[in-house]
N, C-alpha and C. Protein backbone atom coordinates (compact mmCIF):
# COMPACT_ATOMS: atom_id res chain seq x y z
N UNK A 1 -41.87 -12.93 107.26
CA UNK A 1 -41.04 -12.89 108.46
C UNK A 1 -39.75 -12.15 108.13
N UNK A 2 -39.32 -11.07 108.94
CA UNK A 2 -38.25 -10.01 109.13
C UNK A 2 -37.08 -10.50 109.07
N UNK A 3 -35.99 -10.24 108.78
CA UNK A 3 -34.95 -10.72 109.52
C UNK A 3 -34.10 -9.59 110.32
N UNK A 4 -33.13 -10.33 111.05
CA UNK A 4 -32.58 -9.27 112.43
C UNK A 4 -30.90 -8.56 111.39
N UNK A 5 -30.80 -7.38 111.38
CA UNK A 5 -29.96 -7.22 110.84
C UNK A 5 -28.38 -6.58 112.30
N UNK A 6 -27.38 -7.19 112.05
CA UNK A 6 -25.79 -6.71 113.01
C UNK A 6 -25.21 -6.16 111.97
N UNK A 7 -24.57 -5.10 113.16
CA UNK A 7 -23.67 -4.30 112.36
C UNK A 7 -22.59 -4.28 113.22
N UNK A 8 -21.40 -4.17 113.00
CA UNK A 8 -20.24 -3.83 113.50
C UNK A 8 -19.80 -2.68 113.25
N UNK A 9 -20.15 -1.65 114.17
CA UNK A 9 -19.24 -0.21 113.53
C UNK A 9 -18.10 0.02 113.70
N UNK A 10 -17.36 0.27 112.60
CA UNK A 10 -15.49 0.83 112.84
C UNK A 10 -15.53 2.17 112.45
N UNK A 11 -14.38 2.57 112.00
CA UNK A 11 -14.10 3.85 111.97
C UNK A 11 -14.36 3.95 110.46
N UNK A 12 -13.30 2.63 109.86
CA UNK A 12 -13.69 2.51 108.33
C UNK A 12 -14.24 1.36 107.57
N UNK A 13 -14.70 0.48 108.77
CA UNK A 13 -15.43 -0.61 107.69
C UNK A 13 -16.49 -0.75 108.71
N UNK A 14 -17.66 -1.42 108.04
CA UNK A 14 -18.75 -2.20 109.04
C UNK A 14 -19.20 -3.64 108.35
N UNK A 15 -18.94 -4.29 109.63
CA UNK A 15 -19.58 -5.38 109.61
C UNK A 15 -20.80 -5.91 109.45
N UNK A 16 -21.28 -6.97 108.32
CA UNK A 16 -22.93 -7.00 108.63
C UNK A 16 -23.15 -8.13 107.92
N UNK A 17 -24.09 -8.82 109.50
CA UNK A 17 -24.66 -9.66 109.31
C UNK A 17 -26.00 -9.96 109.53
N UNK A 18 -26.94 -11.13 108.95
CA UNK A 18 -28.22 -11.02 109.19
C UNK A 18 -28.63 -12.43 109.39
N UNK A 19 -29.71 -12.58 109.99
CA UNK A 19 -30.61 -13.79 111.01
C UNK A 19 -31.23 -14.17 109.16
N UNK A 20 -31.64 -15.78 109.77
CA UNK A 20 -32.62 -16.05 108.61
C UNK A 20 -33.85 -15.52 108.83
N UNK A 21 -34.77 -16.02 108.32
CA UNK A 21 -36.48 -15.34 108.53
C UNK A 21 -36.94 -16.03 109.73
N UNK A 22 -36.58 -16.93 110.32
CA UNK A 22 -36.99 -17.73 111.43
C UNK A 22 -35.84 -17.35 112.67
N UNK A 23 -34.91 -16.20 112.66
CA UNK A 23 -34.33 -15.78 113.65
C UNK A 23 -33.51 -16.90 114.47
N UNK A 24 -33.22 -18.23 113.86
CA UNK A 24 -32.14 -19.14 114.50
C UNK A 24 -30.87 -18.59 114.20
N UNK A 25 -30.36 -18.53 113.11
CA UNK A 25 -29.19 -18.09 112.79
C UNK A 25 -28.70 -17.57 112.19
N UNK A 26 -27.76 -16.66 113.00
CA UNK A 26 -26.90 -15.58 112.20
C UNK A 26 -25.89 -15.71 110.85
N UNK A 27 -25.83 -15.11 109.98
CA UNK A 27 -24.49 -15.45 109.06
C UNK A 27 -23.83 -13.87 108.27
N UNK A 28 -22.84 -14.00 108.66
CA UNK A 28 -21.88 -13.15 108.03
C UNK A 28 -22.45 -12.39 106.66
N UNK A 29 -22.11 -11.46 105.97
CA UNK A 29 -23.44 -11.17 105.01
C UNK A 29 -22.01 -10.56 103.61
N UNK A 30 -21.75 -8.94 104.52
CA UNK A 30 -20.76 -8.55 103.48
C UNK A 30 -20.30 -7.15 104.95
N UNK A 31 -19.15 -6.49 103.76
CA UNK A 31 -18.90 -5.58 104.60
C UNK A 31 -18.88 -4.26 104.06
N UNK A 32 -19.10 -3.51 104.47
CA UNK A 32 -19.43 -1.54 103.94
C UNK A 32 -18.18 -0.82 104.13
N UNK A 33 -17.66 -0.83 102.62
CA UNK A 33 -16.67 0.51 103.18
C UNK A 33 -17.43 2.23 103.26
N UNK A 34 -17.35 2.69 104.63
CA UNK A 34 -17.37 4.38 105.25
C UNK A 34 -16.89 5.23 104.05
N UNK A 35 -17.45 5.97 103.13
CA UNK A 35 -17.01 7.18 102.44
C UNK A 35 -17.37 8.04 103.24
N UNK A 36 -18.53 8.41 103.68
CA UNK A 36 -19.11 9.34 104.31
C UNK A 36 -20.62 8.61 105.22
N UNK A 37 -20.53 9.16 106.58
CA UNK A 37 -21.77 9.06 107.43
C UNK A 37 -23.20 8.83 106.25
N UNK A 38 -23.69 9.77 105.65
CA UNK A 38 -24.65 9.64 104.40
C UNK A 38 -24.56 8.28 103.48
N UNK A 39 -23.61 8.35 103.24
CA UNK A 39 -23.24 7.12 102.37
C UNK A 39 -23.69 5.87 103.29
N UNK A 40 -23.26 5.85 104.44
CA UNK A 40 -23.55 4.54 105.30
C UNK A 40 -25.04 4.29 105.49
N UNK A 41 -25.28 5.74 106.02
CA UNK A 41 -26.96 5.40 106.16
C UNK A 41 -27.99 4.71 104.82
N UNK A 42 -27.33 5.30 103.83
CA UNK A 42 -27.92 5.05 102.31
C UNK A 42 -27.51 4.09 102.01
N UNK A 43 -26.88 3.29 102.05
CA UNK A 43 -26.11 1.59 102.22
C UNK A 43 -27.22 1.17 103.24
N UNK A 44 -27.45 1.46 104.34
CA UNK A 44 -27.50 0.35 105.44
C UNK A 44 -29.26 0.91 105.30
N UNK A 45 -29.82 1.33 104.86
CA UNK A 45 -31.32 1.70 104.34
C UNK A 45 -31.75 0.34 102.99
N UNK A 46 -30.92 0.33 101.63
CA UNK A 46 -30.98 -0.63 101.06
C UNK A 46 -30.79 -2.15 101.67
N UNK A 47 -29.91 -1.93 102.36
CA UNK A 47 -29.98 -3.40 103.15
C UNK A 47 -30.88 -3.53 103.76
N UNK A 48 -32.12 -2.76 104.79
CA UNK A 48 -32.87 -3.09 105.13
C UNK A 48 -34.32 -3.61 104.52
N UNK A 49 -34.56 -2.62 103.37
CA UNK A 49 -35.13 -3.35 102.70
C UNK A 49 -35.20 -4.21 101.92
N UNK A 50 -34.08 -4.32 101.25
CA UNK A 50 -33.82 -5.61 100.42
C UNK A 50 -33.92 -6.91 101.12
N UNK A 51 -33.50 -6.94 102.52
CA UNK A 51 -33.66 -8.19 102.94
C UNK A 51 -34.70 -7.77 104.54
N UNK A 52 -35.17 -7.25 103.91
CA UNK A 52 -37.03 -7.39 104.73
C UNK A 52 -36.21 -6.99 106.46
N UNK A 53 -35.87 -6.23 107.01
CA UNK A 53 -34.84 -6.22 108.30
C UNK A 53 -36.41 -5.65 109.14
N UNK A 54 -36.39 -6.53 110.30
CA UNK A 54 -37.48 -6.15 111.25
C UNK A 54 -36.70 -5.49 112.43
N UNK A 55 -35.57 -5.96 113.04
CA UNK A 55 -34.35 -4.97 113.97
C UNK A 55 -33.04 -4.88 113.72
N UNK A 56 -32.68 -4.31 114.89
CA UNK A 56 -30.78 -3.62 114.51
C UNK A 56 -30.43 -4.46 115.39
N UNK A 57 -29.36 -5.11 115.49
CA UNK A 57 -28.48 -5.48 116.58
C UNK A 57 -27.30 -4.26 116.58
N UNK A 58 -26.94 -3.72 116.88
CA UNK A 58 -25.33 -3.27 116.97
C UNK A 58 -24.69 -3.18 117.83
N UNK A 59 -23.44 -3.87 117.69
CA UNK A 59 -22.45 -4.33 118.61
C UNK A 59 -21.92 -3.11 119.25
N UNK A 60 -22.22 -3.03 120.37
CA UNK A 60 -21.64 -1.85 121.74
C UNK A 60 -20.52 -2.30 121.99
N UNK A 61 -19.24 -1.45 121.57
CA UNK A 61 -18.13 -1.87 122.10
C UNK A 61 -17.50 -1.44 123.79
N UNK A 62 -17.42 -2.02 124.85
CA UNK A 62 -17.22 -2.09 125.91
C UNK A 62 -15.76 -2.56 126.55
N UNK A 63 -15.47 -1.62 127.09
CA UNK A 63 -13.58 -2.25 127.73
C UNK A 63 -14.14 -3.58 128.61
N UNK A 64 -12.90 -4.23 128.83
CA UNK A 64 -12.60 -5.67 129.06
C UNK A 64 -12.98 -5.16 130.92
N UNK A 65 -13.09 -4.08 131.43
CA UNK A 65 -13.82 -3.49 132.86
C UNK A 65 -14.63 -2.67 132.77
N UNK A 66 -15.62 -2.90 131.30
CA UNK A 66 -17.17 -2.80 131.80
C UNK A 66 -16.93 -1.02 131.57
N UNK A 67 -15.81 -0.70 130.86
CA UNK A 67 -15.71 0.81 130.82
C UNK A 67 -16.55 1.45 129.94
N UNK A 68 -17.10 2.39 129.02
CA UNK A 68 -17.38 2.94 127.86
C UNK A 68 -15.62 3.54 127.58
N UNK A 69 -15.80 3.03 125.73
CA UNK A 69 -15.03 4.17 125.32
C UNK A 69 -15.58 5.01 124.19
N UNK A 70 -13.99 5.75 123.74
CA UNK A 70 -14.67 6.86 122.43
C UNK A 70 -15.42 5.91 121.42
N UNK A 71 -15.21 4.66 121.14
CA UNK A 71 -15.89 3.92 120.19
C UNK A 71 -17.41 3.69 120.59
N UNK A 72 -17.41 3.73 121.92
CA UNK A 72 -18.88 3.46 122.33
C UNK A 72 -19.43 4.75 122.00
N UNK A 73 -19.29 5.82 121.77
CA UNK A 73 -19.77 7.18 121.91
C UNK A 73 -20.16 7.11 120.36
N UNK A 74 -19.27 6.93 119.69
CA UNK A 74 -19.54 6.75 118.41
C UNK A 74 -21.34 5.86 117.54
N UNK A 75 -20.79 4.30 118.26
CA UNK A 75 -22.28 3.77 118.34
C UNK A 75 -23.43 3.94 118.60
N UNK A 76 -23.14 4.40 119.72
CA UNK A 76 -24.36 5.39 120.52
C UNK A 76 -24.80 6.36 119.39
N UNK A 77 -24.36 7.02 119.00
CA UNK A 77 -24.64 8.54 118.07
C UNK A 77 -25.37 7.57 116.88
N UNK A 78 -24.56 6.28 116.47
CA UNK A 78 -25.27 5.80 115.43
C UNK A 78 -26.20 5.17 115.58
N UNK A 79 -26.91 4.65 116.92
CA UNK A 79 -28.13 4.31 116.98
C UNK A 79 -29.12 5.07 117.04
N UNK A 80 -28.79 6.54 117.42
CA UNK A 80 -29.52 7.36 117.02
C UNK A 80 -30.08 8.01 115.88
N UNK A 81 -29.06 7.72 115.13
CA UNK A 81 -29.30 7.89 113.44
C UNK A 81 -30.09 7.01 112.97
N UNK A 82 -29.71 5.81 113.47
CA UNK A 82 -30.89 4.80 113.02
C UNK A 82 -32.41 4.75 113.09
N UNK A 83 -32.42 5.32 114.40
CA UNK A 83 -33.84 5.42 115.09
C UNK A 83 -34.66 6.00 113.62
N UNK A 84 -34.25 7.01 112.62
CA UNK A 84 -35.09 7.65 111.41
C UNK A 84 -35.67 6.28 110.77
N UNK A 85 -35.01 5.18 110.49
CA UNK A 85 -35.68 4.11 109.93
C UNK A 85 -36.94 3.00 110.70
N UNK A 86 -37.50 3.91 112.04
CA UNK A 86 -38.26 3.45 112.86
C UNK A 86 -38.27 1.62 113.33
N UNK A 87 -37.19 1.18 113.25
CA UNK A 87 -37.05 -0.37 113.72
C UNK A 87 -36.80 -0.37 115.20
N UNK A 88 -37.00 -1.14 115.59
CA UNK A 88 -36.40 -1.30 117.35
C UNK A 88 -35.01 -2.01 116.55
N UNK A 89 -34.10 -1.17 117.93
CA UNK A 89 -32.49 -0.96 118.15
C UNK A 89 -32.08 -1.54 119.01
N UNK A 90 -31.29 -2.67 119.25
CA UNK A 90 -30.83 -3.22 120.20
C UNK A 90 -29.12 -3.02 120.34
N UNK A 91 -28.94 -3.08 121.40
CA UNK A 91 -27.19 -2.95 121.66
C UNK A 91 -26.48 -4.39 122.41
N UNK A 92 -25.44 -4.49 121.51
CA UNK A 92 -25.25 -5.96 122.37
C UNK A 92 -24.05 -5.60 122.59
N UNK A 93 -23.32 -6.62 123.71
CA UNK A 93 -22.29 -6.29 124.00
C UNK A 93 -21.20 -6.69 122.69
N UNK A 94 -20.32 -6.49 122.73
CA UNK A 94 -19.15 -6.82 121.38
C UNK A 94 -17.74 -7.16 121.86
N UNK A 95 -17.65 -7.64 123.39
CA UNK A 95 -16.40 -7.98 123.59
C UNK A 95 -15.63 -9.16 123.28
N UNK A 96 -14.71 -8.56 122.75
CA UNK A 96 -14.41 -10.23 122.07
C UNK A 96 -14.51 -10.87 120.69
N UNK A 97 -15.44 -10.11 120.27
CA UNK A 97 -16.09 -10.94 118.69
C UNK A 97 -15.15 -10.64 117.93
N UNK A 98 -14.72 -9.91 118.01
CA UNK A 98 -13.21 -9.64 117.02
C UNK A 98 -12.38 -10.55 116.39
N UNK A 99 -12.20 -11.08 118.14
CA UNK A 99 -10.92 -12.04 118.37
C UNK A 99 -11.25 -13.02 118.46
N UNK A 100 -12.76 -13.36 118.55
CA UNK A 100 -13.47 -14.93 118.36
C UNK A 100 -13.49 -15.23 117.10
N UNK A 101 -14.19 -14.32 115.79
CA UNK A 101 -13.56 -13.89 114.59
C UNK A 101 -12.88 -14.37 113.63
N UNK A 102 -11.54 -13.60 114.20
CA UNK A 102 -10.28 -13.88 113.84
C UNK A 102 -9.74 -15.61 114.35
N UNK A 103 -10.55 -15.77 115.14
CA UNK A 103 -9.70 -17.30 115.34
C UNK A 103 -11.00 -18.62 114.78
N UNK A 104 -11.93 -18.19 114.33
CA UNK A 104 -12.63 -19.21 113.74
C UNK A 104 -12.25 -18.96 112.49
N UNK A 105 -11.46 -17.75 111.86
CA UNK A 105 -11.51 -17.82 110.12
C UNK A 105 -10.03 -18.14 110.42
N UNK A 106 -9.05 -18.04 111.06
CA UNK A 106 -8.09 -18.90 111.01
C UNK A 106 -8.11 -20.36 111.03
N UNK A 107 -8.83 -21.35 112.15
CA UNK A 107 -9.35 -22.63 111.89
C UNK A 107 -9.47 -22.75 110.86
N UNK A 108 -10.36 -22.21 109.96
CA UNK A 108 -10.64 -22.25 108.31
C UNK A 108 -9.51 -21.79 107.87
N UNK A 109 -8.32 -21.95 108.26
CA UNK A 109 -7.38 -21.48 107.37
C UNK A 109 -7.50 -20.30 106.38
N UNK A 110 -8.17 -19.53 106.81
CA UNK A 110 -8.47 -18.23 106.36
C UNK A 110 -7.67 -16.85 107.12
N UNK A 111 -6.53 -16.52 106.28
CA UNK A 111 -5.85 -15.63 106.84
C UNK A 111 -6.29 -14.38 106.58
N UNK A 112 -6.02 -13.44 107.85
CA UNK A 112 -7.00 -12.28 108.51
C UNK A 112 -6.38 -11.32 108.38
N UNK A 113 -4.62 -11.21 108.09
CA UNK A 113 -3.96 -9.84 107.80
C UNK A 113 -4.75 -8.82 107.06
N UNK A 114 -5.26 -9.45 105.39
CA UNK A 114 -5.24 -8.77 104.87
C UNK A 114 -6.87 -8.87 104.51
N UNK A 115 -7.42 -9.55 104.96
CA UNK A 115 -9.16 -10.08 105.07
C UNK A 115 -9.55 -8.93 106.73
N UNK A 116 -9.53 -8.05 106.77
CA UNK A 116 -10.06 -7.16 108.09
C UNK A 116 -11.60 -7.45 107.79
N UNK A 117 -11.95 -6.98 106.21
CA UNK A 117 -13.29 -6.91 106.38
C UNK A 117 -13.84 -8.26 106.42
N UNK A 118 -13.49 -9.09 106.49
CA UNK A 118 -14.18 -10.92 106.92
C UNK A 118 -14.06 -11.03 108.27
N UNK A 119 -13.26 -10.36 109.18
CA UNK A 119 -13.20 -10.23 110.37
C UNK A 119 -14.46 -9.72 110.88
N UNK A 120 -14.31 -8.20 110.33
CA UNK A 120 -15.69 -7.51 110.96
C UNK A 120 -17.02 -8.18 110.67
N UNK A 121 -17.37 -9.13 109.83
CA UNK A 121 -18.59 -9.41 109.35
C UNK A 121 -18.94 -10.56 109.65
N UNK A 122 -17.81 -11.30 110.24
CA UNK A 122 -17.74 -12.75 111.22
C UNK A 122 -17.80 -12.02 112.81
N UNK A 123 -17.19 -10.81 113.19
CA UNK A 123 -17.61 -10.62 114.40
C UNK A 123 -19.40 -10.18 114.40
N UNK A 124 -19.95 -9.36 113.83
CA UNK A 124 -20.99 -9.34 113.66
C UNK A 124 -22.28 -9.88 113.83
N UNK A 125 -21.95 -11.24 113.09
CA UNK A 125 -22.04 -12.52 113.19
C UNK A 125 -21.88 -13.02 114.31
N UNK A 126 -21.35 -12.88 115.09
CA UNK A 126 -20.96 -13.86 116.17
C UNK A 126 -21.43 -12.80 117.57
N UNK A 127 -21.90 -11.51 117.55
CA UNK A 127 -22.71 -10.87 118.58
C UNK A 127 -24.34 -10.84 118.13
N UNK A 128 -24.47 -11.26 116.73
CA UNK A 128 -25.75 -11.16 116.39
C UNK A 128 -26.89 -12.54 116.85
N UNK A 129 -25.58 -13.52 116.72
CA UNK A 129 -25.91 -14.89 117.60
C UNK A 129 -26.25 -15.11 118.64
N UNK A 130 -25.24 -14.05 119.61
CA UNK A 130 -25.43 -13.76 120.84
C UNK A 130 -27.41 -13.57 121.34
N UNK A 131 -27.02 -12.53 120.43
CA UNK A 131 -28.61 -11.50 120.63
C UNK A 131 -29.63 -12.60 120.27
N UNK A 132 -29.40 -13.53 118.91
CA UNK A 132 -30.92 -14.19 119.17
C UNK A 132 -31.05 -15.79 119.91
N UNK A 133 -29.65 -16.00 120.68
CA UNK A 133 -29.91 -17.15 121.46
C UNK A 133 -30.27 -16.57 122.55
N UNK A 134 -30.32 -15.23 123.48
CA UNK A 134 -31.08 -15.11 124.37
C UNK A 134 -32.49 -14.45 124.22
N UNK A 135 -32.80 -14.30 122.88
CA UNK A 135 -33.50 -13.58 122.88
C UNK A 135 -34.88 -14.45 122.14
N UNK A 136 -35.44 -15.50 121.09
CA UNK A 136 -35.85 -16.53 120.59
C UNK A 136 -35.91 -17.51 120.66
C-alpha cells in the first residue's frame, strides 16, 4: 500500500508531508531547500520512491477571494513537471495552512521566526489531511 505524498511549494523551501500506508493520516515529514528546479525534481523523485508514493497532493495557493495568483502559476507549471513521474496529481486548496501551522507549532511552544521550514511542512500536513478526509 502507497502512500499520498504533499508538497508545499515556495519560492525557496517546500514543504512535505506524507499519509501512512492506510491513507488516515497525514504527518509532517521534512523540508527541501530549492537550489535549482532539477535539484527539486531529483529530491522529490527519491522521495517517491523511497517511501512507495502512489499520489501528489499539492497545495494550490488561492487569494482569500477565490483569486489565482503568481504563486498559483508557479504550482500549476509544477504539476506539470510532475506529471513525468506518471502518479495522479491532485490540487488542494492551501488557504490558510500556513497560519493554521504556525499556530499549532506555537501551542507546542514551538517558535516559528526562525523554524519557516517546520511551518511549511506542518502546513503541508495540514492540506494533505484535508485531501484524505474527503477523499478515504
Amino acid at each position: 500500500m502507497g502512500r499520498i505524498l504533499g508538497i508545499d511549494y515556495g519560492d525557496r523551501r517546500v514543504g512535505i508531508a506524507l499519509s501512512d500506508p492506510l491513507k488516515m493520516i497525514a504527518s509532517p515529514k521534512l523540508t527541501l531547500t530549492i537550489r535549482s528546479e532539477s535539484d527539486l525534481i531529483t529530491q522529490l523523485k527519491n522521495i517517491i520512491v523511497e517511501e512507495d508514493v502512489e499520489a501528489i497532493v499539492l497545495g494550490l495557493p488561492i487569494g482569500m477571494k477565490g483569486n489565482e495568483t503568481k504563486q498559483t502559476k508557479h504550482v500549476r507549471d509544477l504539476a506539470e513537471k510532475l506529471k513525468q513521474f506518471s502518479l495522479p496529481i491532485h490540487l488542494e486548496d492551501e488557504r490558510l495552512s500556513s497560519v493554521s501551522a504556525k499556530k499549532s507549532l506555537q501551542l507546542q511552544n514551538v517558535k516559528t521566526g526562525h523554524e519557516k521550514g517546520k511551518v511549511d511542512r506542518v502546513a503541508a500536513s495540514i492540506f494533505l489531511q484535508q485531501y484524505l478526509d474527503k477523499t478515504y
